[in-house]
PDB file of N, CA and C in Angstrom:
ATOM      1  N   UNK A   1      43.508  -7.131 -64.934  1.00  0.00           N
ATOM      2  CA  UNK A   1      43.703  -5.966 -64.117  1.00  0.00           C
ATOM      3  C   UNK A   1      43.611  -6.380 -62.653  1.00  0.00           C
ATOM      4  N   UNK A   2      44.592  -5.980 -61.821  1.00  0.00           N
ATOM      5  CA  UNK A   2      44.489  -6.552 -60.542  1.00  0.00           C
ATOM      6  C   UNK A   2      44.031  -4.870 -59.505  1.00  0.00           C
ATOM      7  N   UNK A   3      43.328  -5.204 -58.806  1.00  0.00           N
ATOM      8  CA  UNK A   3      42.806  -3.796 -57.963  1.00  0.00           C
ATOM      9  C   UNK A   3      43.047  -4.243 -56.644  1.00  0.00           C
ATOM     10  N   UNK A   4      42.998  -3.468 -55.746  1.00  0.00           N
ATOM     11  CA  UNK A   4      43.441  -3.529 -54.552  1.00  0.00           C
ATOM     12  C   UNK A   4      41.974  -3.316 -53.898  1.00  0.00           C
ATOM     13  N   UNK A   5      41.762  -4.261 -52.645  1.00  0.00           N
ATOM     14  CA  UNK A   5      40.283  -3.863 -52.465  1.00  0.00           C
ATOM     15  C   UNK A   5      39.918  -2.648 -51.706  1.00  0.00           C
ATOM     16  N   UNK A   6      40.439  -1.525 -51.378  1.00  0.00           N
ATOM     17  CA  UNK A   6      39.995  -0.702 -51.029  1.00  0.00           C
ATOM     18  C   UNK A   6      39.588   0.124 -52.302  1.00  0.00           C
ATOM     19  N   UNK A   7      40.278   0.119 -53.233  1.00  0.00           N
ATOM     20  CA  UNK A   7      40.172   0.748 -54.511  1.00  0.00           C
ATOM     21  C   UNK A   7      38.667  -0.179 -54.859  1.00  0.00           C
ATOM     22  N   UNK A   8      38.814  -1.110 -54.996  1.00  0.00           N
ATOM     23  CA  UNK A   8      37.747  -1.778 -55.093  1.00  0.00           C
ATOM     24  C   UNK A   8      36.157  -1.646 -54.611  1.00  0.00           C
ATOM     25  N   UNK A   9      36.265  -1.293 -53.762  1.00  0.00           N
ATOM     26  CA  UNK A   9      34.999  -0.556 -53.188  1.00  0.00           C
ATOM     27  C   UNK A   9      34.560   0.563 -53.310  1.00  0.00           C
ATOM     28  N   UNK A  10      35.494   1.498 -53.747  1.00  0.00           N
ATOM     29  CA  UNK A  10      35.177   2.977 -54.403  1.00  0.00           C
ATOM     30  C   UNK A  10      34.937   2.780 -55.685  1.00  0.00           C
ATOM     31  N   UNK A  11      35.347   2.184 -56.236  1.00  0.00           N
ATOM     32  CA  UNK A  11      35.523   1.968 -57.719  1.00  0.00           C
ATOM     33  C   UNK A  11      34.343   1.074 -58.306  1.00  0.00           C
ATOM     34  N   UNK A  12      33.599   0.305 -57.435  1.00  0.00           N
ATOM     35  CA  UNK A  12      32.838  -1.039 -58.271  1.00  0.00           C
ATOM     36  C   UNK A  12      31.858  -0.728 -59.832  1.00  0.00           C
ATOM     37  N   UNK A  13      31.706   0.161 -59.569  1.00  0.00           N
ATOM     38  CA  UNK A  13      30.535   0.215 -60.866  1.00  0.00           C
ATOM     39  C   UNK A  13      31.511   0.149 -61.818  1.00  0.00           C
ATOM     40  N   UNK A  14      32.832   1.572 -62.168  1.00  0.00           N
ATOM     41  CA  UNK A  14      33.318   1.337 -62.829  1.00  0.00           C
ATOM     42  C   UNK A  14      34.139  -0.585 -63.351  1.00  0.00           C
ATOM     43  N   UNK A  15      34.319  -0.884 -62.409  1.00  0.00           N
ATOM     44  CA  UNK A  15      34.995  -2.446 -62.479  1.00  0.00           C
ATOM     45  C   UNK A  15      34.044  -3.168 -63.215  1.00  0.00           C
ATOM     46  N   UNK A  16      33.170  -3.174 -62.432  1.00  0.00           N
ATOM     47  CA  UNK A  16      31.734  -4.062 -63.402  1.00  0.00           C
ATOM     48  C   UNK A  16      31.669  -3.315 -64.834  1.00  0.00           C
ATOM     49  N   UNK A  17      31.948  -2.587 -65.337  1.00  0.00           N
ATOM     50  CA  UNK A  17      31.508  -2.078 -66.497  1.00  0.00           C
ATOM     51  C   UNK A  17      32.541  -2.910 -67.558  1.00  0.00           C
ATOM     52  N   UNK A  18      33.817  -2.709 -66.533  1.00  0.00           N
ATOM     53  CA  UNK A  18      35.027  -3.926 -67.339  1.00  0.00           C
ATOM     54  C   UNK A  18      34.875  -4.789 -67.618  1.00  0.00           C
ATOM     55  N   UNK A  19      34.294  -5.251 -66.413  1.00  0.00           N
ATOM     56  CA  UNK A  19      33.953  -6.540 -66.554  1.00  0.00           C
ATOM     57  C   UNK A  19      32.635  -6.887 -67.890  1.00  0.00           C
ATOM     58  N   UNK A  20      32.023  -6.087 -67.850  1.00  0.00           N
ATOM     59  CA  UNK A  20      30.800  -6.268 -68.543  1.00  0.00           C
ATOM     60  C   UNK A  20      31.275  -6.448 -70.308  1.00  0.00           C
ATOM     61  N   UNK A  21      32.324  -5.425 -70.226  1.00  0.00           N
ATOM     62  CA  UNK A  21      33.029  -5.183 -71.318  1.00  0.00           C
ATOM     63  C   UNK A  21      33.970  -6.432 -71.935  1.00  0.00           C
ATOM     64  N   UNK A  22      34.267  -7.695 -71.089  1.00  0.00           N
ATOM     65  CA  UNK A  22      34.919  -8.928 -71.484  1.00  0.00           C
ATOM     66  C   UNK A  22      36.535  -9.257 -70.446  1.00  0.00           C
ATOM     67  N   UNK A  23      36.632  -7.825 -69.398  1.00  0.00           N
ATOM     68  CA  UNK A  23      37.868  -8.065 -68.699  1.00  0.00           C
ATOM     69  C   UNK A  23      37.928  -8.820 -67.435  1.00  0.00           C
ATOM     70  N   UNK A  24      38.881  -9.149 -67.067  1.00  0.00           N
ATOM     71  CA  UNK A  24      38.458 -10.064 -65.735  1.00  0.00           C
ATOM     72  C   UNK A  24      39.668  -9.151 -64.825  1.00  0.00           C
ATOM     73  N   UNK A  25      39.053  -8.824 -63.606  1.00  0.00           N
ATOM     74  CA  UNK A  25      39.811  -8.369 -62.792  1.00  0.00           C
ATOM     75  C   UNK A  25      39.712  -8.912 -61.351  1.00  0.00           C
ATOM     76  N   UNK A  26      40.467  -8.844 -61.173  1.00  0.00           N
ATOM     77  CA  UNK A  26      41.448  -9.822 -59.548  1.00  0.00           C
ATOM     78  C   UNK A  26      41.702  -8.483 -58.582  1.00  0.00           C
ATOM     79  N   UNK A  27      40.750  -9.066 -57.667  1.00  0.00           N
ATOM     80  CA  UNK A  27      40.653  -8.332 -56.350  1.00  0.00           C
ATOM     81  C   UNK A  27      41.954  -8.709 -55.364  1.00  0.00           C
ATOM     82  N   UNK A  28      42.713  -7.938 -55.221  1.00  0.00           N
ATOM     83  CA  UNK A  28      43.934  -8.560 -53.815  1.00  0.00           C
ATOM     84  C   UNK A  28      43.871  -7.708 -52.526  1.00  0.00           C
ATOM     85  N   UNK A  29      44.067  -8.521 -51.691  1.00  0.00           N
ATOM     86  CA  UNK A  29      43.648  -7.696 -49.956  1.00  0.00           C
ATOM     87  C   UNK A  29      45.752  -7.863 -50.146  1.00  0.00           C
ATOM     88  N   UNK A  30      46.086  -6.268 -49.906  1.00  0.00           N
ATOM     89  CA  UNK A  30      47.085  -6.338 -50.131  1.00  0.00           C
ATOM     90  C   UNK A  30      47.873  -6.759 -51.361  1.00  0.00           C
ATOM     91  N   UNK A  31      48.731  -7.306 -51.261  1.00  0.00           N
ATOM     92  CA  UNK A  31      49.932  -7.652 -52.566  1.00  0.00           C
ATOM     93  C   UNK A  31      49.260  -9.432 -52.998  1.00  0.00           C
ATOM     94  N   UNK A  32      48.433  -9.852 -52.238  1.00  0.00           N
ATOM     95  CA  UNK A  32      47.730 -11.249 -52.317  1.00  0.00           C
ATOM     96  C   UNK A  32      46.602 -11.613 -53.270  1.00  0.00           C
ATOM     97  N   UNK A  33      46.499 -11.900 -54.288  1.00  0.00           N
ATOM     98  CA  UNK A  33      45.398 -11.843 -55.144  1.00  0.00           C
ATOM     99  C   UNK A  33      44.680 -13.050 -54.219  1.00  0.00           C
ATOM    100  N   UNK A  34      43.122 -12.339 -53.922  1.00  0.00           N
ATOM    101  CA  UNK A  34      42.115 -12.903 -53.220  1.00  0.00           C
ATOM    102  C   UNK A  34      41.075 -13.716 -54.042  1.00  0.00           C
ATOM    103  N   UNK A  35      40.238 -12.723 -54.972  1.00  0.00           N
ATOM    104  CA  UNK A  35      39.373 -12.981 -56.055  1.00  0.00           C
ATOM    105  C   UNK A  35      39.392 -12.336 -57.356  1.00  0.00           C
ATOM    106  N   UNK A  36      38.521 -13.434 -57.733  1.00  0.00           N
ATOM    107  CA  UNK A  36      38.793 -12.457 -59.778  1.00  0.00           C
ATOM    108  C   UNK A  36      37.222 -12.673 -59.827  1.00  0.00           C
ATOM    109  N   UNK A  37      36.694 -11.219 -60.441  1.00  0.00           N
ATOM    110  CA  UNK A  37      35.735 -10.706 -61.105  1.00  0.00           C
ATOM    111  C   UNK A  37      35.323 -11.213 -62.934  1.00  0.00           C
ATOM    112  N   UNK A  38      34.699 -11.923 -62.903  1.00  0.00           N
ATOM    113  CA  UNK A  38      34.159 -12.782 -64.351  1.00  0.00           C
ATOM    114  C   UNK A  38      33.044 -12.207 -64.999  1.00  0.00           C
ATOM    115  N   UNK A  39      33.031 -12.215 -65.869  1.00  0.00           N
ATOM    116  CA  UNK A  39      31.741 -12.054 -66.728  1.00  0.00           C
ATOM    117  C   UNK A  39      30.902 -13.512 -66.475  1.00  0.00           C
ATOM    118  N   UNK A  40      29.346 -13.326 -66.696  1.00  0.00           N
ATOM    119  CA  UNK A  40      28.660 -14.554 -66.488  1.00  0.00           C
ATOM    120  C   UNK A  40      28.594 -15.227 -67.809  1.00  0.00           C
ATOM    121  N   UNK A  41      28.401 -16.403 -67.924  1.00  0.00           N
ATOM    122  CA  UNK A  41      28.913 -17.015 -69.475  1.00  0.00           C
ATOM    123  C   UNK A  41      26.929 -17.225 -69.444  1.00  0.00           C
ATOM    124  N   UNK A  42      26.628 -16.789 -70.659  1.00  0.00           N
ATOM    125  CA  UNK A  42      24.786 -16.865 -70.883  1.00  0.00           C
ATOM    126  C   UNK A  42      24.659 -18.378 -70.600  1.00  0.00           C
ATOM    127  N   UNK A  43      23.331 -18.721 -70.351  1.00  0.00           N
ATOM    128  CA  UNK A  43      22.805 -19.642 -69.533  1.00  0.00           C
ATOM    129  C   UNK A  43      22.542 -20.656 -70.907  1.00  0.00           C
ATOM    130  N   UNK A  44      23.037 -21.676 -70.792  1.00  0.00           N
ATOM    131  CA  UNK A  44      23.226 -22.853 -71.516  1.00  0.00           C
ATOM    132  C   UNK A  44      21.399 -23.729 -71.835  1.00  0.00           C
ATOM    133  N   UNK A  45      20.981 -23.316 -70.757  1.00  0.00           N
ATOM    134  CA  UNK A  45      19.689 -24.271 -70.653  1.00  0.00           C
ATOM    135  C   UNK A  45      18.279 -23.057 -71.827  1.00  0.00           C
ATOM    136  N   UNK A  46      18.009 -24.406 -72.584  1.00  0.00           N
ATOM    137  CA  UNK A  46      16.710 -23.339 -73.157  1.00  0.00           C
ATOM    138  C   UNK A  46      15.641 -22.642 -72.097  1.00  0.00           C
ATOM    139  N   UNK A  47      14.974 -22.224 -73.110  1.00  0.00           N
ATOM    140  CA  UNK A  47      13.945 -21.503 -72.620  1.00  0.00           C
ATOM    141  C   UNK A  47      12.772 -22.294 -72.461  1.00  0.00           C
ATOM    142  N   UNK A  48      11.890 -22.632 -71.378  1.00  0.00           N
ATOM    143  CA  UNK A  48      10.722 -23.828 -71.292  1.00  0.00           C
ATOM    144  C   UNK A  48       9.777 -23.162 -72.421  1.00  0.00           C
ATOM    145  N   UNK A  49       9.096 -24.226 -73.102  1.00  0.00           N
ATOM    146  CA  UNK A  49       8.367 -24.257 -74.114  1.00  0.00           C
ATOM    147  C   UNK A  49       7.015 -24.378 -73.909  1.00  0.00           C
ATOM    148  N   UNK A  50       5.946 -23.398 -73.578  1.00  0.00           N
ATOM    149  CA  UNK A  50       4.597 -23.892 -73.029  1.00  0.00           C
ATOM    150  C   UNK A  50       3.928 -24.644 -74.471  1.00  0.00           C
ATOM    151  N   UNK A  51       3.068 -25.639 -73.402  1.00  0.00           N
ATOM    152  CA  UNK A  51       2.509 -26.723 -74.410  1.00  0.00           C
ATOM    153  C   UNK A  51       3.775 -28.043 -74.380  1.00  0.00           C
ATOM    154  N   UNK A  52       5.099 -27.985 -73.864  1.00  0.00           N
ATOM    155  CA  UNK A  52       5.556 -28.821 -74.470  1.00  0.00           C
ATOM    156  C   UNK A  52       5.017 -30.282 -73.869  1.00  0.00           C
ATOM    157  N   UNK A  53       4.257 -30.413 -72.855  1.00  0.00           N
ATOM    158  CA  UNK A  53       4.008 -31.768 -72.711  1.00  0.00           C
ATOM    159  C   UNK A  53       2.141 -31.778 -72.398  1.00  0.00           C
ATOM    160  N   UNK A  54       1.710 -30.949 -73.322  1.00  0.00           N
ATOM    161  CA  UNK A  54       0.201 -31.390 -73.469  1.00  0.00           C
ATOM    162  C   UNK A  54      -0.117 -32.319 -74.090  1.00  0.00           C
ATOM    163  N   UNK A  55       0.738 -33.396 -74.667  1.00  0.00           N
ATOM    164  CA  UNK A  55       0.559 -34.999 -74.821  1.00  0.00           C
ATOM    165  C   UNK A  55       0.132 -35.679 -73.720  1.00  0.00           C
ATOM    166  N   UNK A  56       0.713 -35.101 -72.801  1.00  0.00           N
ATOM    167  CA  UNK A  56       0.372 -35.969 -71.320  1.00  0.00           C
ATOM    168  C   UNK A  56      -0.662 -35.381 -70.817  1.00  0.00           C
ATOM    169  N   UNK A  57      -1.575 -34.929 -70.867  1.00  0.00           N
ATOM    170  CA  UNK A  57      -2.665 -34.116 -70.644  1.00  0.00           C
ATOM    171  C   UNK A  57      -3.929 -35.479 -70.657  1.00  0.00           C
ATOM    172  N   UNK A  58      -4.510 -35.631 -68.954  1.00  0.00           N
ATOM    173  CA  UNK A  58      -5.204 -36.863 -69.387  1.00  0.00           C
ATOM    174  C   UNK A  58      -4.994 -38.408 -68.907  1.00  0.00           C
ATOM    175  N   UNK A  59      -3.274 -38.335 -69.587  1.00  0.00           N
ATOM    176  CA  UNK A  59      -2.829 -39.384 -69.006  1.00  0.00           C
ATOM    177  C   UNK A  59      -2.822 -40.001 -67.828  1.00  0.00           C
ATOM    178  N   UNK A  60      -3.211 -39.517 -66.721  1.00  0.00           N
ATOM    179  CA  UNK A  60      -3.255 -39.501 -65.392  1.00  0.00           C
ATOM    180  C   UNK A  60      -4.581 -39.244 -65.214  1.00  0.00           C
ATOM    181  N   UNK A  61      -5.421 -40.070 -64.306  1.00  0.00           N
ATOM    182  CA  UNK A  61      -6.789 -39.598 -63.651  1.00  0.00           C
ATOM    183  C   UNK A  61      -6.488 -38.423 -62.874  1.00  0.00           C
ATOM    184  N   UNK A  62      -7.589 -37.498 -62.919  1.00  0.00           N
ATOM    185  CA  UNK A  62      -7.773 -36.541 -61.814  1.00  0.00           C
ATOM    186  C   UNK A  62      -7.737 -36.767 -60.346  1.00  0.00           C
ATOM    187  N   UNK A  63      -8.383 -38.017 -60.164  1.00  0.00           N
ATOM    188  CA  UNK A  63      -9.010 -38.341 -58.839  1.00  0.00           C
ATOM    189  C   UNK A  63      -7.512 -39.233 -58.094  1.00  0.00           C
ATOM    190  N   UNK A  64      -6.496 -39.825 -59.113  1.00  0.00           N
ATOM    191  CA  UNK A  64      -5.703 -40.400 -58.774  1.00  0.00           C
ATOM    192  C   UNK A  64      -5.298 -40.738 -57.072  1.00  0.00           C
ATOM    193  N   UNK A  65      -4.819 -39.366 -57.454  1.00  0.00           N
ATOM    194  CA  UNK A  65      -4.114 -38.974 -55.862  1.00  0.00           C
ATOM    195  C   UNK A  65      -5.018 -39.010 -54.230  1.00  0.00           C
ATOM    196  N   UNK A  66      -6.419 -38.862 -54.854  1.00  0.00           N
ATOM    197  CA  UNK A  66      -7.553 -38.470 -53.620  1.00  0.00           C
ATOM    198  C   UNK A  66      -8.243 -39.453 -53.122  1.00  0.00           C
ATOM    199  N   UNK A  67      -8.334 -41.023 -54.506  1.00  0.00           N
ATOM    200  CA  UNK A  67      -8.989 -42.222 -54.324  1.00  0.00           C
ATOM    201  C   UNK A  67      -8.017 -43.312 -53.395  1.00  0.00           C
ATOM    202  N   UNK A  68      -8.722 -43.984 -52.372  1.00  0.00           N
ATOM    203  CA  UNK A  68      -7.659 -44.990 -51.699  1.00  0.00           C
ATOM    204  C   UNK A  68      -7.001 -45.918 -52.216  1.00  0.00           C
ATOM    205  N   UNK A  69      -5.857 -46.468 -52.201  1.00  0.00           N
ATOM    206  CA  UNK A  69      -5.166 -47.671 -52.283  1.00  0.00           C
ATOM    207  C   UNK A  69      -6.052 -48.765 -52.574  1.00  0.00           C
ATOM    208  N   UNK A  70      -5.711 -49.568 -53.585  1.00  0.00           N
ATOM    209  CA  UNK A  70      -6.023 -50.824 -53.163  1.00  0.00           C
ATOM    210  C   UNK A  70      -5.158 -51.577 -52.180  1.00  0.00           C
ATOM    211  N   UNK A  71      -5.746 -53.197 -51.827  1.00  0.00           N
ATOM    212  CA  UNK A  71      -5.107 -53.454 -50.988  1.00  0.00           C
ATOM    213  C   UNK A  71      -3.525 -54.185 -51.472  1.00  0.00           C
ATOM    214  N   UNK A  72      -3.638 -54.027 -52.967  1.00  0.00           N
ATOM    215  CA  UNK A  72      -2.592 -54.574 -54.055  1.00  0.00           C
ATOM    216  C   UNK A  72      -1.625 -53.428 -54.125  1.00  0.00           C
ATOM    217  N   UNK A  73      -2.119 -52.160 -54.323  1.00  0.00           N
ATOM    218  CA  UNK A  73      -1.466 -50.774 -54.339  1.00  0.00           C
ATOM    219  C   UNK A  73      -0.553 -50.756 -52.788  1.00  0.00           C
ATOM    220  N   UNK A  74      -1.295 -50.873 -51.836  1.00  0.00           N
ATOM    221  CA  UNK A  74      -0.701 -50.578 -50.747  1.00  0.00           C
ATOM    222  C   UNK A  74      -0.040 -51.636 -50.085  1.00  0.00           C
ATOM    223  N   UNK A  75       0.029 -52.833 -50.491  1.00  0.00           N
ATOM    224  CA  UNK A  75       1.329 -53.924 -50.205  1.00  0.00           C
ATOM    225  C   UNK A  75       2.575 -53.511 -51.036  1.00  0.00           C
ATOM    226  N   UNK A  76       2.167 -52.688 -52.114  1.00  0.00           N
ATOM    227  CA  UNK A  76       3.458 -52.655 -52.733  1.00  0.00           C
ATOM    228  C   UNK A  76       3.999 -51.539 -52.303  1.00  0.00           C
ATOM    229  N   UNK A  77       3.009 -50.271 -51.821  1.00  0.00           N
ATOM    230  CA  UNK A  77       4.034 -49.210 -51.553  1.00  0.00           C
ATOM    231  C   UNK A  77       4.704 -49.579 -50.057  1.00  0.00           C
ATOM    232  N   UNK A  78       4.533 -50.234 -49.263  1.00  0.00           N
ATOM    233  CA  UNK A  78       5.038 -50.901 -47.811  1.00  0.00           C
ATOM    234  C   UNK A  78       5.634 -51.503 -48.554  1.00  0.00           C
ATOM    235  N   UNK A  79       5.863 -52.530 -49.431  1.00  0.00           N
ATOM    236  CA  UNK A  79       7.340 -53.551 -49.882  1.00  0.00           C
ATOM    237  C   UNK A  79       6.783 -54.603 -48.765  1.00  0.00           C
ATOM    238  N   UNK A  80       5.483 -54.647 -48.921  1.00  0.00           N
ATOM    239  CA  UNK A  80       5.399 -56.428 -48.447  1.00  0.00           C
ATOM    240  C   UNK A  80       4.803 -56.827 -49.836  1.00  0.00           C
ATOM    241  N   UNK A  81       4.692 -58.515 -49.787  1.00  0.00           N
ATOM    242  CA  UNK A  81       4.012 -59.363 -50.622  1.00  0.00           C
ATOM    243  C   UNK A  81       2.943 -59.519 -50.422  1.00  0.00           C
ATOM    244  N   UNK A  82       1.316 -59.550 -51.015  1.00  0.00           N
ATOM    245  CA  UNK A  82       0.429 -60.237 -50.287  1.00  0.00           C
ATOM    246  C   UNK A  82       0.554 -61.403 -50.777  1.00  0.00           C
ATOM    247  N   UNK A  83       0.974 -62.176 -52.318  1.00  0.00           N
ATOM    248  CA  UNK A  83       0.792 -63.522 -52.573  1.00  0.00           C
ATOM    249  C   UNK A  83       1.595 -64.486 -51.373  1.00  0.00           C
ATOM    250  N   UNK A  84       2.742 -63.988 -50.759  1.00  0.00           N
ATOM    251  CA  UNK A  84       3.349 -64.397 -50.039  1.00  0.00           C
ATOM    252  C   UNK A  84       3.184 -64.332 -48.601  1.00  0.00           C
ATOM    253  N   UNK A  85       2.227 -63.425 -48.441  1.00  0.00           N
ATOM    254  CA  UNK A  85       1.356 -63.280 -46.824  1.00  0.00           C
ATOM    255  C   UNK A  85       2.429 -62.733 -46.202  1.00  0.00           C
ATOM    256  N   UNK A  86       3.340 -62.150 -46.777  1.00  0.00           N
ATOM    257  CA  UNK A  86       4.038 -61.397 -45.900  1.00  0.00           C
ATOM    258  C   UNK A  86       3.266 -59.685 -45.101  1.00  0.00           C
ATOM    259  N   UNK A  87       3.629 -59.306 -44.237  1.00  0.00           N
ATOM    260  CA  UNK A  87       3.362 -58.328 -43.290  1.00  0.00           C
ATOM    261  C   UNK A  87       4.706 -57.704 -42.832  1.00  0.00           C
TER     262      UNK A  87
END
């Protein structure tokens, strides 16, 4: 169904209902088809699963993030060597 957009703006609920209904309709500014009106296709991705990664629960110290570097930790996050005395 092609609508003209002034019609289009008086009209929207009804259009969406078309649409809702499985039709696709094409908005034209003038004799120019501009846009087409789609139904949304349902969302492909599941639904998150609580619990799904309480395996990892643990795995990680608490304190991780709050305790300092070693001085082995922190040559590597800079990307120097210490065996190599690089700086």
């Amino acid at each position: 169904m092609i609508v003209k957009m002034h019609q289009a703006k008086s009209q929207l609920s009804s259009l969406i209902a078309r649409v809702e209904a499985g039709e696709e309709v094409i908005l034209a500014r003038g004799d120019t088809p501009v846009a087409k009106i789609v139904p949304l296709s349902p969302s492909r991705r599941e639904p998150r699963k609580p619990g799904a990664l309480k395996h990892l629960r643990g795995a990680i110290p608490d304190d991780l993030f709050l305790r300092p570097m070693t001085e082995e930790e922190l040559a590597a996050w800079e990307g120097t060597d210490m065996a190599k005395g690089e700086n």
